[in-house]
Protein backbone atom coordinates (compact mmCIF):
# COMPACT_ATOMS: atom_id res chain seq x y z
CA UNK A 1 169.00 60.92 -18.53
CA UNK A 2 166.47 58.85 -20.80
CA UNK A 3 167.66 57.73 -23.47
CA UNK A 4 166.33 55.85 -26.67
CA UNK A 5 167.68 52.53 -27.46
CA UNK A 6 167.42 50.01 -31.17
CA UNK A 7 167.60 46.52 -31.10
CA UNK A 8 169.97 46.03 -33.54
CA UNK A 9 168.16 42.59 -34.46
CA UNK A 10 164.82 43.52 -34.67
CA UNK A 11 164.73 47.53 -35.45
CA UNK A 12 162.24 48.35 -32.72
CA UNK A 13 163.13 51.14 -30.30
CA UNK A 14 162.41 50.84 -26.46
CA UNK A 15 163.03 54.00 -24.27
CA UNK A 16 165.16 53.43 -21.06
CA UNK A 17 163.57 55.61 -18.02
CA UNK A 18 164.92 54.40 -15.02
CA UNK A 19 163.23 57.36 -12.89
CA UNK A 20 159.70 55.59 -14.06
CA UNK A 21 160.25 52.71 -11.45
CA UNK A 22 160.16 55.70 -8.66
CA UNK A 23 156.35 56.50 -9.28
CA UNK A 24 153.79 56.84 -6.40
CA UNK A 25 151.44 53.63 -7.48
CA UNK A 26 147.35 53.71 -6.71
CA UNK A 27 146.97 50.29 -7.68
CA UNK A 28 147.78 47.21 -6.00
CA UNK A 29 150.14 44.86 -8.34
CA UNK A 30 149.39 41.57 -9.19
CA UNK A 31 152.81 40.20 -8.97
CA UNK A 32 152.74 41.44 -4.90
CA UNK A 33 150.58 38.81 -4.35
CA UNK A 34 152.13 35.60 -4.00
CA UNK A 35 150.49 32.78 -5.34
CA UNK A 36 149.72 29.90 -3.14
CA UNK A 37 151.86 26.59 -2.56
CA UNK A 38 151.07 24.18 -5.23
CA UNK A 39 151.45 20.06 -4.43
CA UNK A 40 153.86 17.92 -5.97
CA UNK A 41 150.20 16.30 -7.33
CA UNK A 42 147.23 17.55 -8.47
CA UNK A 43 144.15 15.22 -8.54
CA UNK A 44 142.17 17.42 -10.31
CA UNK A 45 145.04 18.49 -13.04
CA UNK A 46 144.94 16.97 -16.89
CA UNK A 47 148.71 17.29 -16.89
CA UNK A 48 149.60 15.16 -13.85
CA UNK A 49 150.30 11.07 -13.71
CA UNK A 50 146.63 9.24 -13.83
CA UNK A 51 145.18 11.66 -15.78
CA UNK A 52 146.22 11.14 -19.33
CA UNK A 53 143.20 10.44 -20.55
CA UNK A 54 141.71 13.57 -20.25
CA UNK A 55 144.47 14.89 -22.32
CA UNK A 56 144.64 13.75 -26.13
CA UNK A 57 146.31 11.06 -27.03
CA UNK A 58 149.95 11.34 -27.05
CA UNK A 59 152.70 11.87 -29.73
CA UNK A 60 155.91 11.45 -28.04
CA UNK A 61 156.82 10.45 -24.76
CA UNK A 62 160.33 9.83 -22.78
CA UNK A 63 159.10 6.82 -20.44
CA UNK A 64 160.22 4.15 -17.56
CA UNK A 65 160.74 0.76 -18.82
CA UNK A 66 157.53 -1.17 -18.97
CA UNK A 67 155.21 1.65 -18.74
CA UNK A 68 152.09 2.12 -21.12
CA UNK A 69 151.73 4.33 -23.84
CA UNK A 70 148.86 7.05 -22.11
CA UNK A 71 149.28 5.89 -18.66
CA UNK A 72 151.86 7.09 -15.88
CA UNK A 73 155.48 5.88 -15.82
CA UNK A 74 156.52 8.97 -18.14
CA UNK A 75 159.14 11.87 -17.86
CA UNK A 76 158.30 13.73 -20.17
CA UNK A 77 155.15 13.83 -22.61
CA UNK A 78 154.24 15.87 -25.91
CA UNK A 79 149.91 15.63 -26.36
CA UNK A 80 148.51 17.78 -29.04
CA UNK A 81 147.03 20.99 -27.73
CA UNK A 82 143.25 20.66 -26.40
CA UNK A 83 142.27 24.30 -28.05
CA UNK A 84 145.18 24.44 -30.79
CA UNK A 85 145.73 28.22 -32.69
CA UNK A 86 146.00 26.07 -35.64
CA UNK A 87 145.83 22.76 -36.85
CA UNK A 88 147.16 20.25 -39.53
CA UNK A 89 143.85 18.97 -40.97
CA UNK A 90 142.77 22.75 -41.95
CA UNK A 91 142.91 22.96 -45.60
CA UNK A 92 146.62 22.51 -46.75
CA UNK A 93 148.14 24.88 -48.83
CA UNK A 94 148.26 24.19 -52.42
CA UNK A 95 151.13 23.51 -54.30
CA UNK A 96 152.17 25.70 -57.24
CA UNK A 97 151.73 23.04 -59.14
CA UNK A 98 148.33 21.95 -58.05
CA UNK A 99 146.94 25.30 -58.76
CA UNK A 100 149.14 25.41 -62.38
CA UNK A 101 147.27 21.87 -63.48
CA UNK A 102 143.63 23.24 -62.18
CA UNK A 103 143.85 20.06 -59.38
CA UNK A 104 143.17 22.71 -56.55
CA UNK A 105 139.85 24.44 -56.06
CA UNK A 106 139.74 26.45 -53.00
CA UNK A 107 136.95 25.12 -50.49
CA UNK A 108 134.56 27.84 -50.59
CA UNK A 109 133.15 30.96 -53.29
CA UNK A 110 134.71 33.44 -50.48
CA UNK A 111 138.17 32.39 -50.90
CA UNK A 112 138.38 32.45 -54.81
CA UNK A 113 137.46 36.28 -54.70
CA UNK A 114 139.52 38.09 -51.87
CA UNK A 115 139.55 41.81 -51.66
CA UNK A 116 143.10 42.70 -50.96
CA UNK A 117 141.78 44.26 -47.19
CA UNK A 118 140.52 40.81 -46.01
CA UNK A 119 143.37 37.95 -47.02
CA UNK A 120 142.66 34.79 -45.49
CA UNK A 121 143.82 31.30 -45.59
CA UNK A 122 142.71 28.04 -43.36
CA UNK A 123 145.06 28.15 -40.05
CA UNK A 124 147.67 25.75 -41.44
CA UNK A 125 149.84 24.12 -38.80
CA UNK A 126 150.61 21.82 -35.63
CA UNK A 127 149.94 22.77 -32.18
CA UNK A 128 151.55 20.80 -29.01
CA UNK A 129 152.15 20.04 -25.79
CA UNK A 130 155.55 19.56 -24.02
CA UNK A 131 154.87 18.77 -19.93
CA UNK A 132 158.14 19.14 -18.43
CA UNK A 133 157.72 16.50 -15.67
CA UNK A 134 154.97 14.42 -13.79
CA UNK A 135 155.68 16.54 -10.77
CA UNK A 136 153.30 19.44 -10.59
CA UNK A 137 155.16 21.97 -8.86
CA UNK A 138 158.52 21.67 -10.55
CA UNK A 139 159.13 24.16 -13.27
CA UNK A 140 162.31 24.19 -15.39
CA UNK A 141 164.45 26.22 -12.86
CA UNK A 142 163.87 23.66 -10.39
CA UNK A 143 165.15 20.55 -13.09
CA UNK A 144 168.35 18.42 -12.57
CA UNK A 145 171.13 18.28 -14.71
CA UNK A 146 169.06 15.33 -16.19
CA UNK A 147 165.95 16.17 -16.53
CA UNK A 148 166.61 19.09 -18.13
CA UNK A 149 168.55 17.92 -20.69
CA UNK A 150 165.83 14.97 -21.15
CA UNK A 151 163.50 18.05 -21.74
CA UNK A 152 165.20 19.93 -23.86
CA UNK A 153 165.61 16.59 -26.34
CA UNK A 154 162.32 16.25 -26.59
CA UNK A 155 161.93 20.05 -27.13
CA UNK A 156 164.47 19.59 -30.20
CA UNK A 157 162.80 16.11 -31.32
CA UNK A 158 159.13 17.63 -32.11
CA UNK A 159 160.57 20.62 -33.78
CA UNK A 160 162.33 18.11 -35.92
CA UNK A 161 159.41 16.34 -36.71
CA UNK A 162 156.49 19.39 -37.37
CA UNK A 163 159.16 21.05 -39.50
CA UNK A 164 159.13 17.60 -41.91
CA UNK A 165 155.30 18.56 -42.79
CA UNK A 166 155.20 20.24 -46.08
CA UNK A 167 152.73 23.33 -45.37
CA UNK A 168 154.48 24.31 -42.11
CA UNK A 169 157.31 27.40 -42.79
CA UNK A 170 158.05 27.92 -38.98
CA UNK A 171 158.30 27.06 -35.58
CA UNK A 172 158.32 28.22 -32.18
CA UNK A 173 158.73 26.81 -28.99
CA UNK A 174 157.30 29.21 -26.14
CA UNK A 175 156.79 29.04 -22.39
CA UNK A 176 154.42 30.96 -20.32
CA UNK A 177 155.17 30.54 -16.30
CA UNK A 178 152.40 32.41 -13.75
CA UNK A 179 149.24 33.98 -14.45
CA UNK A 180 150.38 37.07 -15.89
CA UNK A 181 152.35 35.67 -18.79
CA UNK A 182 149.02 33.99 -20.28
CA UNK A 183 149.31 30.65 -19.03
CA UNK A 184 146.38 29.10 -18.51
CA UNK A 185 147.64 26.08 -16.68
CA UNK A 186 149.61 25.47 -13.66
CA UNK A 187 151.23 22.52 -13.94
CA UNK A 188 154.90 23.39 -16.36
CA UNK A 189 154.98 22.90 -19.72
CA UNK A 190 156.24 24.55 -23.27
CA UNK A 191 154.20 24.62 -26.78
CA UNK A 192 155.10 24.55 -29.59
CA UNK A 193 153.24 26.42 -32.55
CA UNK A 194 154.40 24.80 -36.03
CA UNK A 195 152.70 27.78 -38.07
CA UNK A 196 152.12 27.83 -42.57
CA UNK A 197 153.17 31.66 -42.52
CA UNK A 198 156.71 33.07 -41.49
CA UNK A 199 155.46 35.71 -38.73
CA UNK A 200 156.77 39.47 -38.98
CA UNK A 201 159.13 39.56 -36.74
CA UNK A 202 161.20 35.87 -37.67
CA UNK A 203 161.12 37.78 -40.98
CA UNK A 204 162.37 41.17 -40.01
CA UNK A 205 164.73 39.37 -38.31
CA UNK A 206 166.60 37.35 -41.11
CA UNK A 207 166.52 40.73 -43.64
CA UNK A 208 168.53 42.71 -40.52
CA UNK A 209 170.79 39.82 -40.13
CA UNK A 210 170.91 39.80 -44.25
CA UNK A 211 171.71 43.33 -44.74
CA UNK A 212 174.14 43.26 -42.05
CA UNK A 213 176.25 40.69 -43.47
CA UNK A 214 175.92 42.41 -46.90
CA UNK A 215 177.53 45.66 -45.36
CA UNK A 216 179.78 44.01 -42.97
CA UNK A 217 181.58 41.26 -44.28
CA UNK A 218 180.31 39.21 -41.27
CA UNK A 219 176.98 37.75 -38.80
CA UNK A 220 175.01 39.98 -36.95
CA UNK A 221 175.74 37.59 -34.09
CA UNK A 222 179.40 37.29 -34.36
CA UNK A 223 179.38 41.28 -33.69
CA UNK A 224 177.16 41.13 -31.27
CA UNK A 225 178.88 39.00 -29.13
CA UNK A 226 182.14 40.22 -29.86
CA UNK A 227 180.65 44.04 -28.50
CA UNK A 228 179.19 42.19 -25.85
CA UNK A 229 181.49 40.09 -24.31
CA UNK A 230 184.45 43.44 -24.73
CA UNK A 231 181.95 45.60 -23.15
CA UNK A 232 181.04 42.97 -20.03
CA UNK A 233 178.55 45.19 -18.69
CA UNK A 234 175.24 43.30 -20.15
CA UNK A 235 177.25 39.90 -19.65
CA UNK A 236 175.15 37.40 -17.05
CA UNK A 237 177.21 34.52 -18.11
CA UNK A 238 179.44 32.96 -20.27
CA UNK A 239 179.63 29.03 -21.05
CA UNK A 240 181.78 27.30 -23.45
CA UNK A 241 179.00 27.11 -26.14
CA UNK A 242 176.34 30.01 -24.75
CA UNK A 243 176.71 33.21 -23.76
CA UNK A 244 173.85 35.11 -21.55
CA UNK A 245 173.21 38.25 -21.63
CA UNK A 246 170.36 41.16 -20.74
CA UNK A 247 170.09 42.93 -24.57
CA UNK A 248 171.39 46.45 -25.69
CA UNK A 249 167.79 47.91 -26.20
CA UNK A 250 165.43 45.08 -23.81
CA UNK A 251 162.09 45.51 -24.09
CA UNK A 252 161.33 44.50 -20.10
CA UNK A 253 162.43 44.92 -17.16
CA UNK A 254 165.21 41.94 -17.20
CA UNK A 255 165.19 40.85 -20.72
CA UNK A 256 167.32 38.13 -21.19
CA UNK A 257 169.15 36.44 -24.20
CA UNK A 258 170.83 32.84 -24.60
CA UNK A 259 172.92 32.96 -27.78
CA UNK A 260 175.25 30.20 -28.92
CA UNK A 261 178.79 30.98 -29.63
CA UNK A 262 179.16 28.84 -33.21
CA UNK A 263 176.86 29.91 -35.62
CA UNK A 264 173.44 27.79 -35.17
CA UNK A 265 170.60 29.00 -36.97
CA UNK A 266 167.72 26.48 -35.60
CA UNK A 267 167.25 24.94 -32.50
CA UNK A 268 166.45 21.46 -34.19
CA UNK A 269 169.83 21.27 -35.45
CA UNK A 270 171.36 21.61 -31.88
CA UNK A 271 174.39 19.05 -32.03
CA UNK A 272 174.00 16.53 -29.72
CA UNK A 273 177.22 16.94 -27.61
CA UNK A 274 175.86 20.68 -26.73
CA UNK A 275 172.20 19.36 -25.76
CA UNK A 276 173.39 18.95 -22.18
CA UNK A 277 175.16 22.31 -22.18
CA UNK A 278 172.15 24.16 -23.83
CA UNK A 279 169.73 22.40 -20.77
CA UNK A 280 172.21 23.46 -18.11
CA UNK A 281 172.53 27.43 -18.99
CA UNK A 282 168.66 27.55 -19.52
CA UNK A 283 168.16 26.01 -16.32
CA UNK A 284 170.95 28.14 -14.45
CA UNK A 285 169.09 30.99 -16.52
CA UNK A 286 165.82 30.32 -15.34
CA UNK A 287 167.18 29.64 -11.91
CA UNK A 288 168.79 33.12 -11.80
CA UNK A 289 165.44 34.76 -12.59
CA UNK A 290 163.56 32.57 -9.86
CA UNK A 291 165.80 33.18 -6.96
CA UNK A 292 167.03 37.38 -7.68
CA UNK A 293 163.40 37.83 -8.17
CA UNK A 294 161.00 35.76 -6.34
CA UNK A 295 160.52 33.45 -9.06
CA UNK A 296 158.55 36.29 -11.66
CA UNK A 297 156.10 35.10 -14.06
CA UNK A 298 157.81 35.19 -17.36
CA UNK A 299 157.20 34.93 -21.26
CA UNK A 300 160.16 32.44 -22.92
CA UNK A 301 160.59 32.03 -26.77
CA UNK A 302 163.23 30.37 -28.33
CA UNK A 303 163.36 32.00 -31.40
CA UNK A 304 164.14 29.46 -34.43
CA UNK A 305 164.87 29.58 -38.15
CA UNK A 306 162.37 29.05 -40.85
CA UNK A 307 162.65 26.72 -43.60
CA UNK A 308 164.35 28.46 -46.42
CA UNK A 309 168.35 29.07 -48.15
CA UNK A 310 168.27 32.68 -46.50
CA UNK A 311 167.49 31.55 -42.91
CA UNK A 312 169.60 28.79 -43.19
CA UNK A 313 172.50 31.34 -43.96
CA UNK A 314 171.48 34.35 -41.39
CA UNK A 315 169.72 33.45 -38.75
CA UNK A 316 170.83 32.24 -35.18
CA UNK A 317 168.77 30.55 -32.88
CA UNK A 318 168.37 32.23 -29.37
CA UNK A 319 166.53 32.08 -26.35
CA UNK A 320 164.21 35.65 -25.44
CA UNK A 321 162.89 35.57 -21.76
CA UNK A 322 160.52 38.28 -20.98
CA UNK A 323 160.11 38.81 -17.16
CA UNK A 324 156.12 40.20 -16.57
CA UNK A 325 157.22 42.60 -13.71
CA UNK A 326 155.04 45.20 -15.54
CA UNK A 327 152.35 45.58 -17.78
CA UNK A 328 152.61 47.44 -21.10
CA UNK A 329 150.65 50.22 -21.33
CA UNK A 330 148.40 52.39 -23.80
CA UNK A 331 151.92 53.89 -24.79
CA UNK A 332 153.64 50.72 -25.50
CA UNK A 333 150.72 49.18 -26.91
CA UNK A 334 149.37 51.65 -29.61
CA UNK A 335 153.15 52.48 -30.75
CA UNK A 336 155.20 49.04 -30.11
CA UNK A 337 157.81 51.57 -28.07
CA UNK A 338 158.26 50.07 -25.15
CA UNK A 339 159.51 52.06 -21.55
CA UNK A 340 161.83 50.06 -19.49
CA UNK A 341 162.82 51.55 -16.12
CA UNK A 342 165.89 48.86 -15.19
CA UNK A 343 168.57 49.81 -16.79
CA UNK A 344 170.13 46.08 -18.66
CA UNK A 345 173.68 46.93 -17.22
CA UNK A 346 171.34 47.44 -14.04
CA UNK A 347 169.91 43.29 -14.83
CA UNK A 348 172.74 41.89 -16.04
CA UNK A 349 174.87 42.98 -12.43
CA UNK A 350 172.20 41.36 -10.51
CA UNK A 351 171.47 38.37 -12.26
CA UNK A 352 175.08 37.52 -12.43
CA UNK A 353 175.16 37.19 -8.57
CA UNK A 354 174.72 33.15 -9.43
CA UNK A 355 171.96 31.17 -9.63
């Protein structure tokens, strides 16, 4: 039978419909297509060794001994995004007392005299770069122990330092692997979107988290694992610090979570003794996902406090990876209801098969 399931962390329903995956399709599916072998080196690729000029300048990079700042020799290499979603030299946001003393005058007649239908603001923020690796066929899944946890590091160190800036609230480090996630690149790498404005959903998700503390005397998280692990259906794995785990209500076909165990609430204040630990269950993650399913194209967020007292006391950070086996429809699209024909228990028994 169908059934409708909540997230219990967000509030959004998804209906389960397992008979769904049994329909007749017309259409051939992009995923069936497999795309072709790429090199370990691409001549013609901004992101590989020889070509970081073409890239901007870079911020941060983990590099060989001896090697030059914008020249090859690196491991890993944070540039600021060619075609950023926002940027840092937009007009800042004023401080309330800059616009108490009359210092701040806002840049243009239009913005002094906002109907309440059309708010704007300048696009506040930082947008980068992460490449995972000079090799350009070696996504995370395929990482050593070491690289990964070189990776993940650097991950940590930028969200450390675009979350010192004074107009940026949030942060988000995403991934988007294959053509049908979004990326627009081949060659691996994260971003990270350092934004002025706490999106919905990080919101949403610290008032659940809130209220369920308030009326239960304890985290959201610390229940969640507790049902999980007793339960052990949804369980993929369980480490000493992380837990995996394909979510109650998920969204997609093989939804999967990485939660830590202690209470965390932002990925920037990972400890540095669980770095290693972190690197090695998102790469056994990842790896899971590329060898049970033909390596899918996938969405990956970790999902990280904002600044602010109440995040710092609610929220956990977690890792959300969104396997693009499907494509939401008109259905899921016009009412944010999404169908998911594989059951999690379903996910969860396959994926914990090993990676």
């Amino acid at each position: 039978m169908n059934e409708y399931r909540q997230n219990p962390l967000t509030g959004n329903w998804i209906i389960l419909a397992q008979r769904r995956g049994e329909r007749p399709l017309q259409f051939a599916s992009p995923a069936a297509v497999a795309p072709p072998p790429q090199p370990s080196k691409d001549e013609q690729c901004d992101f590989c060794p020889g070509n970081e000029r073409r890239t901007a300048p870079e911020i941060y990079a983990l590099r060989d001994d001896y090697s030059t700042v914008d020249g090859p020799g690196w491991q890993v290499r944070a540039v600021p995004n060619k075609y950023p979603a926002v940027t840092i030299d937009a007009e800042p946001i004023p401080s309330p007392e800059d616009v108490a003393s009359g210092k701040w005058k806002p840049s243009s007649p239009a913005d002094r005299d906002l109907p309440p239908l059309r708010q704007s603001r300048p696009a506040v923020g930082m947008h980068e770069v992460i490449i995972e690796s000079p090799a350009h066929d070696r996504h995370f899944a395929l990482h050593d122990d070491k690289h990964a946890t070189l990776l993940v590091q650097a991950l940590r160190h930028r969200c450390r330092m675009v979350m010192q800036a004074r107009d940026v609230r949030y942060s988000c480090v995403v991934k988007n692997h294959g053509s049908r996630s979004g990326a627009s690149i081949r060659h691996p790498h994260f971003q990270l979107v350092a934004t002025a404005v706490v999106p919905p959903v990080a919101g949403r998700m610290i008032e659940r988290q809130e209220t369920f503390a308030r009326e239960n005397g304890r985290p959201l998280f610390d229940a969640m694992l507790e049902d999980e692990l007793s339960a052990g259906s949804r369980i993929i794995a369980a480490a000493d610090h992380f837990v995996t785990l394909a979510p109650w209500a998920s969204q997609t076909p093989y939804e999967t979570w990485i939660i830590p165990r202690a209470a965390a609430n932002s990925f920037r204040d990972l400890p540095d003794d669980q770095t290693g630990a972190f690197a090695v269950v998102l790469r056994d993650t990842l790896r899971r996902l590329h060898r049970r399913l033909d390596d899918p194209d996938y969405n990956l967020i970790i999902h990280d406090a904002s600044k602010g007292d109440r995040a710092r006391e609610h929220h956990r950070f977690f890792v959300q990876i969104l396997p693009r086996l499907i494509s939401p429809a008109a259905f899921e699209l016009g009412t944010g209801v999404f169908i998911n024909q594989v059951a999690p228990e379903s996910a969860a028994a396959l994926l914990r098969e090993g990676p």
